[in-house]
C-alpha atoms as a PDB file:
ATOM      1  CA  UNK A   1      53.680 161.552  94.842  1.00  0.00           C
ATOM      2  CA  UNK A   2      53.138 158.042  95.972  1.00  0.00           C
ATOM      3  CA  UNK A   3      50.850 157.628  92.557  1.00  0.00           C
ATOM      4  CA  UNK A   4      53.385 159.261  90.276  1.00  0.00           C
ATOM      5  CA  UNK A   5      56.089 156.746  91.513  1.00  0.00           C
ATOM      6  CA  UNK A   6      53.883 153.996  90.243  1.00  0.00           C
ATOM      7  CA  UNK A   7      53.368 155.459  86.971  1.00  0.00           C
ATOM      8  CA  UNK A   8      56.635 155.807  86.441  1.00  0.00           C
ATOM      9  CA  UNK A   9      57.631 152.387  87.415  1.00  0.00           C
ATOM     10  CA  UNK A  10      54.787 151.420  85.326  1.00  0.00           C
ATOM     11  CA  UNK A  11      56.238 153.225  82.005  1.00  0.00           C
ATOM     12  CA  UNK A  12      59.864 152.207  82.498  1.00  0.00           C
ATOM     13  CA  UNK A  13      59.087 148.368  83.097  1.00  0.00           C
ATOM     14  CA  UNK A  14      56.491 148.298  80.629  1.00  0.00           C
ATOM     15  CA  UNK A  15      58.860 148.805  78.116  1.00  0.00           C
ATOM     16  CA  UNK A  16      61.796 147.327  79.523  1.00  0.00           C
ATOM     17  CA  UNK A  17      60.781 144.511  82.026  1.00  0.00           C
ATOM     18  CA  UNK A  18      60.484 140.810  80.455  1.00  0.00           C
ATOM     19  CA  UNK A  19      56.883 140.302  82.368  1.00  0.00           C
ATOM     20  CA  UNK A  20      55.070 142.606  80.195  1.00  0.00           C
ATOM     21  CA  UNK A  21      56.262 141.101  77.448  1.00  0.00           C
ATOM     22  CA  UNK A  22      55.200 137.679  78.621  1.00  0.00           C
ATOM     23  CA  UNK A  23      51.561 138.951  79.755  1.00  0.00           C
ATOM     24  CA  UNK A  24      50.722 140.914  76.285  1.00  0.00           C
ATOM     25  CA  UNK A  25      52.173 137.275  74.074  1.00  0.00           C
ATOM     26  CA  UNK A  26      49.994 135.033  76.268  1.00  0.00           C
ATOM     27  CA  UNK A  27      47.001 137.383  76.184  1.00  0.00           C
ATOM     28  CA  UNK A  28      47.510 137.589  72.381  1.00  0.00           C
ATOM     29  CA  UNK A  29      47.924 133.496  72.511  1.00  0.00           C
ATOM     30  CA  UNK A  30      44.628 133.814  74.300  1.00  0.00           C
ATOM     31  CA  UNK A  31      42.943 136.248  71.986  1.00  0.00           C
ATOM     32  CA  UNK A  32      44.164 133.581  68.945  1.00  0.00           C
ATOM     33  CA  UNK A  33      42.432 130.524  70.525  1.00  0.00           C
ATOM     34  CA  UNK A  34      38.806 132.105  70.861  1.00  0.00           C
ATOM     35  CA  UNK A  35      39.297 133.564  66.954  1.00  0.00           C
ATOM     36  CA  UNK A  36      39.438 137.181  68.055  1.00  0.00           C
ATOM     37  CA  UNK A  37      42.691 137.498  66.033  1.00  0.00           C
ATOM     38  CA  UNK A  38      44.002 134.829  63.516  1.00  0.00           C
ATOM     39  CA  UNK A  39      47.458 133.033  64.720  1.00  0.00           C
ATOM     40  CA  UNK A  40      49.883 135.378  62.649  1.00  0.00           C
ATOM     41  CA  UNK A  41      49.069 138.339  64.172  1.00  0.00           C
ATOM     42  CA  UNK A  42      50.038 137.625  67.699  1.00  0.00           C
ATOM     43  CA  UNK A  43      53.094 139.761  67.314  1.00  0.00           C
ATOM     44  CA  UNK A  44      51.558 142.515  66.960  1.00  0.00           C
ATOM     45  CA  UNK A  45      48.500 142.158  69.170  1.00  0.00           C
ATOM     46  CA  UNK A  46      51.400 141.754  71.615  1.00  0.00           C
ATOM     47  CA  UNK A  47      53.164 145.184  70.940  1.00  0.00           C
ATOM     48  CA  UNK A  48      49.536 146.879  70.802  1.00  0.00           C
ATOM     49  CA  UNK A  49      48.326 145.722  74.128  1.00  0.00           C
ATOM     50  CA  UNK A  50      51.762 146.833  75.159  1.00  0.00           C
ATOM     51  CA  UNK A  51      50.693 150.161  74.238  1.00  0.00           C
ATOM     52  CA  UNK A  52      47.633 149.917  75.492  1.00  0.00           C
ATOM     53  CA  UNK A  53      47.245 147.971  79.175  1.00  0.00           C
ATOM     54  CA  UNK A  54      50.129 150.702  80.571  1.00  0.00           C
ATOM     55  CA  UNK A  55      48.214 153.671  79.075  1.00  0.00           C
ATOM     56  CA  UNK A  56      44.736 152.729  80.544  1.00  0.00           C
ATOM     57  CA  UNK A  57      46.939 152.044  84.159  1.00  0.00           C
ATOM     58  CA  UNK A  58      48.253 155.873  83.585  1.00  0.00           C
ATOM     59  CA  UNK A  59      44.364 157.537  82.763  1.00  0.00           C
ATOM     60  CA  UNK A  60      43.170 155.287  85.839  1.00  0.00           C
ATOM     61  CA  UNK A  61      46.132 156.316  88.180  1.00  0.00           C
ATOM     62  CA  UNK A  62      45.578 160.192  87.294  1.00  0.00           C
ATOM     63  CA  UNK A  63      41.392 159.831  87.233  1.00  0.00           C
ATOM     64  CA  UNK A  64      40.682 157.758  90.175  1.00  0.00           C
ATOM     65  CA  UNK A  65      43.763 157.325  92.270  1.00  0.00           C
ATOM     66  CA  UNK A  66      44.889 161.046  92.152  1.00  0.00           C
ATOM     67  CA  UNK A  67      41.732 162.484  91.341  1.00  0.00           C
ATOM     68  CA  UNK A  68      42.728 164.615  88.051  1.00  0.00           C
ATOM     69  CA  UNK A  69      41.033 165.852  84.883  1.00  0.00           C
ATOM     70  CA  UNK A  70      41.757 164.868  81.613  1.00  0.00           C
ATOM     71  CA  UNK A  71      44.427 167.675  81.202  1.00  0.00           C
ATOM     72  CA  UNK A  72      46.689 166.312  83.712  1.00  0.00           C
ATOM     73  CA  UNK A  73      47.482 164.007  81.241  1.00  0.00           C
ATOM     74  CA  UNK A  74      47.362 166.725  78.078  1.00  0.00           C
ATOM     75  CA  UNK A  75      44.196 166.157  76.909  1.00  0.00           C
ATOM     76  CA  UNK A  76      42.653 169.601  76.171  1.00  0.00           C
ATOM     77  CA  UNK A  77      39.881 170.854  73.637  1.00  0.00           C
ATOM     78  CA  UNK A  78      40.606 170.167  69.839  1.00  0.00           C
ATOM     79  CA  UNK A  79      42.099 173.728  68.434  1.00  0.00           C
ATOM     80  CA  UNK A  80      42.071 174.009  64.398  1.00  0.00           C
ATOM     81  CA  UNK A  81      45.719 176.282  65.677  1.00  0.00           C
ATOM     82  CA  UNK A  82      47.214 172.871  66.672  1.00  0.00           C
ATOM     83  CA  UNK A  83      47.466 171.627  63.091  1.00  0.00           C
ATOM     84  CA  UNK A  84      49.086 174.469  61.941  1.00  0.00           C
ATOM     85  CA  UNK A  85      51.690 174.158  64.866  1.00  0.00           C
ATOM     86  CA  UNK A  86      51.856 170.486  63.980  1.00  0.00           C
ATOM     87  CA  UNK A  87      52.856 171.642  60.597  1.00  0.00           C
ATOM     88  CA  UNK A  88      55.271 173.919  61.598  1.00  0.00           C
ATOM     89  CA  UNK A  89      57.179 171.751  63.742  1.00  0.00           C
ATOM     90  CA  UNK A  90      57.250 169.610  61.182  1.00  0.00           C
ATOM     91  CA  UNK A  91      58.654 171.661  58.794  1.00  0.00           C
ATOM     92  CA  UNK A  92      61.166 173.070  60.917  1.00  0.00           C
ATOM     93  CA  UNK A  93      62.271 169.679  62.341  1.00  0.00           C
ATOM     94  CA  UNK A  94      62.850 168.660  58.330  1.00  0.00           C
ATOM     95  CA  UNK A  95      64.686 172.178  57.684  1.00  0.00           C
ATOM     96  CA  UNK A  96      67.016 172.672  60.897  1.00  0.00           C
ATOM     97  CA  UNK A  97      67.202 168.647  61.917  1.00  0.00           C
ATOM     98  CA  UNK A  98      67.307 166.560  58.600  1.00  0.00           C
ATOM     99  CA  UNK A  99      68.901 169.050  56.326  1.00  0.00           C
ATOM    100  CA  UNK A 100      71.412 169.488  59.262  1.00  0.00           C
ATOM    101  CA  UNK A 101      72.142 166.610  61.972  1.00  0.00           C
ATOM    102  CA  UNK A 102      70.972 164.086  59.254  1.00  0.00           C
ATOM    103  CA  UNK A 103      73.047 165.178  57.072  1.00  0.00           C
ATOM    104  CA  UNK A 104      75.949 164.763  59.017  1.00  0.00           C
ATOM    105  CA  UNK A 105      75.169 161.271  60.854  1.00  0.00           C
ATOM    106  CA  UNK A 106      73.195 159.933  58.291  1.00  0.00           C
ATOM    107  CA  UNK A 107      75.444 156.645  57.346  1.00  0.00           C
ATOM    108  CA  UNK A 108      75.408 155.713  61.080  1.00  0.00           C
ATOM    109  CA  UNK A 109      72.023 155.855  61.826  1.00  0.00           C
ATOM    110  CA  UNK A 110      70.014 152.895  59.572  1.00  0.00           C
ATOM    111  CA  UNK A 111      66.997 151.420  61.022  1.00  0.00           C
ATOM    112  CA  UNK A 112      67.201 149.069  64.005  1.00  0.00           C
ATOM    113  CA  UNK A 113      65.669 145.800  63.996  1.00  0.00           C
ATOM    114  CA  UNK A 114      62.748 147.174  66.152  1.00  0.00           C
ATOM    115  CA  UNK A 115      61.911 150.016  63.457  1.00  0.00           C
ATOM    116  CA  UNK A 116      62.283 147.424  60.759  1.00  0.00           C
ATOM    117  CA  UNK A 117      59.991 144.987  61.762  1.00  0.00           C
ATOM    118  CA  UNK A 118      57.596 147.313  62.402  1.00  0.00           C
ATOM    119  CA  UNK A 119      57.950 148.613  58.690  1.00  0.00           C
ATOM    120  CA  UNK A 120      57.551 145.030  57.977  1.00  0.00           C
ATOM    121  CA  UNK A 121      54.011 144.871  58.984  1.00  0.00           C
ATOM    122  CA  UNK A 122      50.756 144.728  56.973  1.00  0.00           C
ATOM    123  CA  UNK A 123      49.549 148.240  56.232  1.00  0.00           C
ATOM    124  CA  UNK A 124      46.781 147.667  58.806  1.00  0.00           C
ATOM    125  CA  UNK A 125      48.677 146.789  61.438  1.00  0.00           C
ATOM    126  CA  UNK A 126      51.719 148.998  60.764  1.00  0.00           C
ATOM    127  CA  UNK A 127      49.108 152.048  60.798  1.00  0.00           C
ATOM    128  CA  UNK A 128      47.289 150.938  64.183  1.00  0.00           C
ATOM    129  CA  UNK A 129      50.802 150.519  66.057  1.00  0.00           C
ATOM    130  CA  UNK A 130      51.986 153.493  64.659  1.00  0.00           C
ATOM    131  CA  UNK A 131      49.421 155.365  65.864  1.00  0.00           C
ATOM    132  CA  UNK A 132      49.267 153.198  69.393  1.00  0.00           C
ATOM    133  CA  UNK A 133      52.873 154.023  69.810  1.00  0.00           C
ATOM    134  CA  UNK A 134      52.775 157.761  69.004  1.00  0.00           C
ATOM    135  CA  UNK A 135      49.698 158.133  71.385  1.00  0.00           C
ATOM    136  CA  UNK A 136      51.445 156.086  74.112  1.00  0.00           C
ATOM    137  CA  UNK A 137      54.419 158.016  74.190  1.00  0.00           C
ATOM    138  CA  UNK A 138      52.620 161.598  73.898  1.00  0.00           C
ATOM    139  CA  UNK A 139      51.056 160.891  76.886  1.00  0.00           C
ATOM    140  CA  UNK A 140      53.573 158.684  78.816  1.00  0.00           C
ATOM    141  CA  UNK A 141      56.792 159.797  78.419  1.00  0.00           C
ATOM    142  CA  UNK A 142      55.701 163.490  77.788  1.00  0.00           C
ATOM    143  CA  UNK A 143      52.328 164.482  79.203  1.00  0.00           C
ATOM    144  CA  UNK A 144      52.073 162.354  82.514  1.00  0.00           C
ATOM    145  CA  UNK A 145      56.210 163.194  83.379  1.00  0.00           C
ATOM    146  CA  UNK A 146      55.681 166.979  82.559  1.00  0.00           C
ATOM    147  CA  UNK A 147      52.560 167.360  84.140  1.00  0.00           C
ATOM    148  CA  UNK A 148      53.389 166.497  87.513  1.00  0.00           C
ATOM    149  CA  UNK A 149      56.834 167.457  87.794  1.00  0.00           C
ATOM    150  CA  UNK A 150      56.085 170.740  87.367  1.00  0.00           C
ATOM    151  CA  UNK A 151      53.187 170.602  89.965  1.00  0.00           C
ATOM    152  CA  UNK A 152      56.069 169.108  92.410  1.00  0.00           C
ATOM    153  CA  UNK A 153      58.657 171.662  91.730  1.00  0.00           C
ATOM    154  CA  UNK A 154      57.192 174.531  89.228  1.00  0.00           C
ATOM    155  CA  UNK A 155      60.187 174.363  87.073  1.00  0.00           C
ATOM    156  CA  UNK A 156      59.022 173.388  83.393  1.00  0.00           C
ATOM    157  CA  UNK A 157      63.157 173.349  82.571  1.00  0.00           C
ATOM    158  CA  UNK A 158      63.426 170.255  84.993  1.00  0.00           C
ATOM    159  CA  UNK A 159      60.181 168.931  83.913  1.00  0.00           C
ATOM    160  CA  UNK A 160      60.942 168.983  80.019  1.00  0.00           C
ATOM    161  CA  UNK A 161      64.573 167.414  80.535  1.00  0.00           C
ATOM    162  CA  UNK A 162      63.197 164.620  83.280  1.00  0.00           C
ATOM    163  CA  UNK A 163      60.576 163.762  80.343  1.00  0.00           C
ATOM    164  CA  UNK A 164      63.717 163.927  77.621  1.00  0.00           C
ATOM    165  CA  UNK A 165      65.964 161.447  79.360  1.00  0.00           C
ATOM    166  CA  UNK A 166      62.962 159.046  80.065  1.00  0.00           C
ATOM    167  CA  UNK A 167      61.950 159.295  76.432  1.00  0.00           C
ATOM    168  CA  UNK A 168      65.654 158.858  75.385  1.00  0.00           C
ATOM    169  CA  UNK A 169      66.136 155.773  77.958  1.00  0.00           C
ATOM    170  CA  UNK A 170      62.518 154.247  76.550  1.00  0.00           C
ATOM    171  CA  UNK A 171      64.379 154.204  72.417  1.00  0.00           C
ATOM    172  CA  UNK A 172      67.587 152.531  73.443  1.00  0.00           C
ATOM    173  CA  UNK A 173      65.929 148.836  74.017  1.00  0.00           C
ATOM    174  CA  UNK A 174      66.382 147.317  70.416  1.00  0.00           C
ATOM    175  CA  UNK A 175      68.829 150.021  69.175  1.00  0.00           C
ATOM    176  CA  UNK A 176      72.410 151.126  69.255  1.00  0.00           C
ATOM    177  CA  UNK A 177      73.467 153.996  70.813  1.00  0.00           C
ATOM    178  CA  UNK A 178      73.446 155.589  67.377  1.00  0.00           C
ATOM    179  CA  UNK A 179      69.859 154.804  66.550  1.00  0.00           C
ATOM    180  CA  UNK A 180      68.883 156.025  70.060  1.00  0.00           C
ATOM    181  CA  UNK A 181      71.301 159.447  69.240  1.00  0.00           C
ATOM    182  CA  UNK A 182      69.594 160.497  65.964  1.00  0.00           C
ATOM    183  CA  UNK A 183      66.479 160.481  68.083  1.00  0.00           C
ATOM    184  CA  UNK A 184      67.339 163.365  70.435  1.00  0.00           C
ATOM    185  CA  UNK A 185      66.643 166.324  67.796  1.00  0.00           C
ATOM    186  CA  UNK A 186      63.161 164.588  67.625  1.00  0.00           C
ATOM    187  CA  UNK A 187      62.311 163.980  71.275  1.00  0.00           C
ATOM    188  CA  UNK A 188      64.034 167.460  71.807  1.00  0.00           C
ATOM    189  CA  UNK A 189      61.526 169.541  69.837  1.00  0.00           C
ATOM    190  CA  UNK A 190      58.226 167.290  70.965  1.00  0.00           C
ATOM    191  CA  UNK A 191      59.406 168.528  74.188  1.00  0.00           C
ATOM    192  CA  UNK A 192      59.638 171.909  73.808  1.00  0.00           C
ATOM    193  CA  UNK A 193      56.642 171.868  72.168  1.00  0.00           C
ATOM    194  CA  UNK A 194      54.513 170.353  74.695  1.00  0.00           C
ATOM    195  CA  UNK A 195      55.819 172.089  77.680  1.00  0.00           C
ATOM    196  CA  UNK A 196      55.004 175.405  75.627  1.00  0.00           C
ATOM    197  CA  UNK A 197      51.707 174.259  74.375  1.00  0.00           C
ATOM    198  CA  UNK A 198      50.376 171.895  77.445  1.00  0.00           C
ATOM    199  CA  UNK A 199      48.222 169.742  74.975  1.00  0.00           C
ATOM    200  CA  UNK A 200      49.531 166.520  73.255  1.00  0.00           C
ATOM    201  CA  UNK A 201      47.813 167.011  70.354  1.00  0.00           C
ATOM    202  CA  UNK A 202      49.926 169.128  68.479  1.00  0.00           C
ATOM    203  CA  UNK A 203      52.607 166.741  69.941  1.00  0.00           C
ATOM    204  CA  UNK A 204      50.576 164.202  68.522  1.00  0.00           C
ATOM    205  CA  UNK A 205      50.397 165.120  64.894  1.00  0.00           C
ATOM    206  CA  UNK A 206      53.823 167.033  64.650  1.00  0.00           C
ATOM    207  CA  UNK A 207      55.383 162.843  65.494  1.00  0.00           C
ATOM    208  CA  UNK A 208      53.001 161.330  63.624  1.00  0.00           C
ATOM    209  CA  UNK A 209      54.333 163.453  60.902  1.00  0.00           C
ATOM    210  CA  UNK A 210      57.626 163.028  61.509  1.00  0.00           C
ATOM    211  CA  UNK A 211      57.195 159.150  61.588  1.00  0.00           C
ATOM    212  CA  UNK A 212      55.344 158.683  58.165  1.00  0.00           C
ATOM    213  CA  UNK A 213      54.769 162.046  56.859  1.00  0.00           C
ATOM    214  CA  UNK A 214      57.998 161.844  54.030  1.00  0.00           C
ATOM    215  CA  UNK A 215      56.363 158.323  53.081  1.00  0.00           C
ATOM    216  CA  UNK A 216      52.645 159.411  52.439  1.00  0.00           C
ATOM    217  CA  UNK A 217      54.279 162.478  50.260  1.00  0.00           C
ATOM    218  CA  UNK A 218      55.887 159.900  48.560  1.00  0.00           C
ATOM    219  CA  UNK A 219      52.908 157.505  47.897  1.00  0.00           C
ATOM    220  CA  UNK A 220      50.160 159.790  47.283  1.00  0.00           C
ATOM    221  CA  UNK A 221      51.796 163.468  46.468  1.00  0.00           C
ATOM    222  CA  UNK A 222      55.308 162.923  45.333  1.00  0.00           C
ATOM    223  CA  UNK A 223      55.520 166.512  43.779  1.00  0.00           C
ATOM    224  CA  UNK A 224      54.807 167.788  47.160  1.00  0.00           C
ATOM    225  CA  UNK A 225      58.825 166.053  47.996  1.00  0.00           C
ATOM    226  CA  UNK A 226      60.704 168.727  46.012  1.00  0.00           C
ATOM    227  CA  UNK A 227      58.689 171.377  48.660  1.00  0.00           C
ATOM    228  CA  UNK A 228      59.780 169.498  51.890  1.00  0.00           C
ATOM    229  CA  UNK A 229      63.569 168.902  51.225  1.00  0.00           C
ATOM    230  CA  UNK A 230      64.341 171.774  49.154  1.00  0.00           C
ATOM    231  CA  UNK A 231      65.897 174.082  51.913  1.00  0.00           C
ATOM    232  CA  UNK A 232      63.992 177.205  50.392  1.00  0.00           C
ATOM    233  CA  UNK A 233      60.857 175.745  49.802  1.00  0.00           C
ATOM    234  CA  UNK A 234      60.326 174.104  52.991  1.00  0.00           C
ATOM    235  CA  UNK A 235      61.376 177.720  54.994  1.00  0.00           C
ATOM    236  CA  UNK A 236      58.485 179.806  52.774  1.00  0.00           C
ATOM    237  CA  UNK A 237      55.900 176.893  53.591  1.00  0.00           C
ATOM    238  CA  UNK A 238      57.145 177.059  57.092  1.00  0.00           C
ATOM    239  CA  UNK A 239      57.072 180.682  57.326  1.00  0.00           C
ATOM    240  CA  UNK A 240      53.534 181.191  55.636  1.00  0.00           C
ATOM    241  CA  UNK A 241      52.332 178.065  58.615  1.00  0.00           C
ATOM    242  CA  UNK A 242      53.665 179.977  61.349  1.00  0.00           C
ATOM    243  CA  UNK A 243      51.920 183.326  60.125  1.00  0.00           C
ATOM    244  CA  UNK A 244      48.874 181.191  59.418  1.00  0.00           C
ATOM    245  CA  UNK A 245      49.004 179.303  63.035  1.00  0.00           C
ATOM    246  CA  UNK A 246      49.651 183.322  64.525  1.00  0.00           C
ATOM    247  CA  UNK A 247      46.191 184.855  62.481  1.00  0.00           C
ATOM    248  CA  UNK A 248      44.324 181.423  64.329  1.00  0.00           C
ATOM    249  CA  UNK A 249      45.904 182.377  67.327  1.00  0.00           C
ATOM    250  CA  UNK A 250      44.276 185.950  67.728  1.00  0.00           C
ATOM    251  CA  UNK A 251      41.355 185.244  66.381  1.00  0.00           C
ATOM    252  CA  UNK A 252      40.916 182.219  68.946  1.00  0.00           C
ATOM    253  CA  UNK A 253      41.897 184.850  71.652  1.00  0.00           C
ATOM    254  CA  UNK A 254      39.566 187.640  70.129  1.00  0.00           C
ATOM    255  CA  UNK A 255      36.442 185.305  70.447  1.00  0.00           C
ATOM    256  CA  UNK A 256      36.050 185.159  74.340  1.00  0.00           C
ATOM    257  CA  UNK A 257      36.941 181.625  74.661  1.00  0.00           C
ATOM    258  CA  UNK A 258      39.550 180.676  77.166  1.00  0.00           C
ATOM    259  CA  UNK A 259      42.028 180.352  74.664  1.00  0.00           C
ATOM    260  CA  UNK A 260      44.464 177.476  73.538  1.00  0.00           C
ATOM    261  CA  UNK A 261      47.347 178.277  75.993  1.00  0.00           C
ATOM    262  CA  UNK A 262      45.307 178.854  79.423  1.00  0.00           C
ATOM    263  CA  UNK A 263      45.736 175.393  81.198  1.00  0.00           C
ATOM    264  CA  UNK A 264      44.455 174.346  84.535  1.00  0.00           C
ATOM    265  CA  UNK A 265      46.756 172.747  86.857  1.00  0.00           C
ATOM    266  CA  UNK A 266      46.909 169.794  88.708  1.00  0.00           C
ATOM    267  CA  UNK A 267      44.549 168.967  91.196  1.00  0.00           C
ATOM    268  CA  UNK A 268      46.152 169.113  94.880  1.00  0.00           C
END
C-alpha cells in the first residue's frame, strides 16, 4: 500500500508540481551544453523526460519495491486481436462520441494552449511526445491505478472510476474546464476498455488513434475520410472489426494458449 501511495504522489506531482518542471528544463539545459540536443529543443526534451523519469519511478516501484511482473502494470503478450479492438474502439468512439457529444459542444471546445504547442512541434518531435505521452498515461493513470485498486478492494467499478477522475484531474492543468470536459467520452471508453481487456496495448493504439488517426487519413488516405465520418460507413467498418476481432478471439482460444483475457494478479 505504502508503495502505491508513492506512485500516486509521484503521478499527480509529476504533472502538477513546479519541481518537476524545474528538474526536466535544467536536465534538458544540461543535455544542450554537452551537444546531446541542440539549444531549441529544450522544450521538448523537457516535456519528454517528463514522461519519462515518472514512468521508469512507476516500473521500478512495481518491479523491485513491490516485487510485481510486468502485468501489474498492463504489459501482457502482443495479441494480433488487440488491433482489431483498437480499431473498434476507435470507430465507435468517432460514431457514438464525435458524431454525438462533438457535435453538440463542438464551438466550446478549441484547442488549449498545451495541445497547440504541441501541434506546433517539428514532426519528429511532435511524433516522439505523442507517443511518450500516450504510453505514459496508458500505464500511469490507467494501468498502475487499476491494477492495484482492484487487488486492494476487488471492485473493478471503483478501480475504473478512481483511474477516470485521476486521468480527468491530470488534463485540466493548461485547459479550461471545457477542454478538460470534451475529454471525458475519451478517458471514459480507454477505461472501460482496459479494465475489460487488462492489457494497455489495445489502450495504447485505440488513443493513439484517437489523437492523430483523423490527421494521417487526411495526409496519406484522404478517401478513407468519407468512411470514418459518414455515420453509415463508419458503423459497417465497425461492425465487420468487431466480427473480425470475435473470429481472432476463438481461434486464439481454440489454439491451447492461455488466451488474451486470462490475467494474473498482483503479487501479495
Amino acid at each position: 500500500m505504502s508503495a502505491f501511495a508513492v506512485g500516486l504522489i509521484t503521478i499527480i506531482y509529476a504533472r502538477m508540481g513546479k519541481w518537476p518542471r524545474d528538474f526536466t528544463y535544467d536536465l534538458s539545459n544540461a543535455f544542450a551544453h554537452y551537444g546531446i540536443i541542440s539549444a531549441d529543443s529544450l522544450d521538448p526534451a523537457s516535456l519528454a523526460l517528463r514522461f519519462l523519469l515518472p514512468g521508469a519511478t512507476l516500473v521500478l516501484l512495481a518491479l523491485v519495491w513491490e516485487r510485481n511482473n510486468s502485468r501489474s502494470l498492463g504489459l501482457s503478450r502482443p495479441y494480433f486481436g488487440d488491433l482489431l479492438l483498437a480499431l473498434s474502439a476507435w470507430l465507435f468512439y468517432q460514431i457514438v462520441f464525435r458524431f454525438i457529444f462533438f457535435h453538440l459542444f463542438s464551438s466550446r471546445t478549441q484547442a488549449g494552449p498545451v495541445d497547440s504547442a504541441l501541434f506546433s512541434l517539428p514532426s519528429g518531435w511532435f511524433i516522439t511526445l505523442m507517443v511518450l505521452d500516450i504510453a505514459y498515461e496508458e500505464v500511469a493513470t490507467r494501468a498502475y491505478v487499476i491494477e492495484r485498486v482492484i487487488s486492494f478492494t476487488g471492485s473493478s467499478i471503483l478501480a475504473g472510476t478512481a483511474s477516470l477522475v485521476l486521468s480527468i484531474g491530470m488534463h485540466i492543468p493548461g485547459r479550461d474546464i471545457w477542454q478538460a470536459f470534451h475529454r471525458i467520452p475519451m478517458m471514459s471508453l480507454l477505461t472501460a476498455l482496459y479494465v475489460w481487456r487488462r492489457s494497455i496495448l489495445p489502450c495504447t493504439l485505440t488513443h493513439l488513434l484517437i489523437n492523430v488517426g483523423v490527421y494521417v487519413l487526411l495526409l496519406h488516405f484522404p478517401w478513407l475520410l468519407l468512411w470514418v465520418f459518414h455515420p453509415l460507413p463508419a458503423s459497417v467498418l465497425f461492425v465487420v472489426s468487431i466480427v473480425l476481432w470475435a473470429c481472432v478471439h476463438s481461434i486464439e482460444q481454440r489454439s491451447g494458449s492461455n488466451g488474451p483475457m486470462v490475467r494474473e494478479g498482483l503479487q501479495p
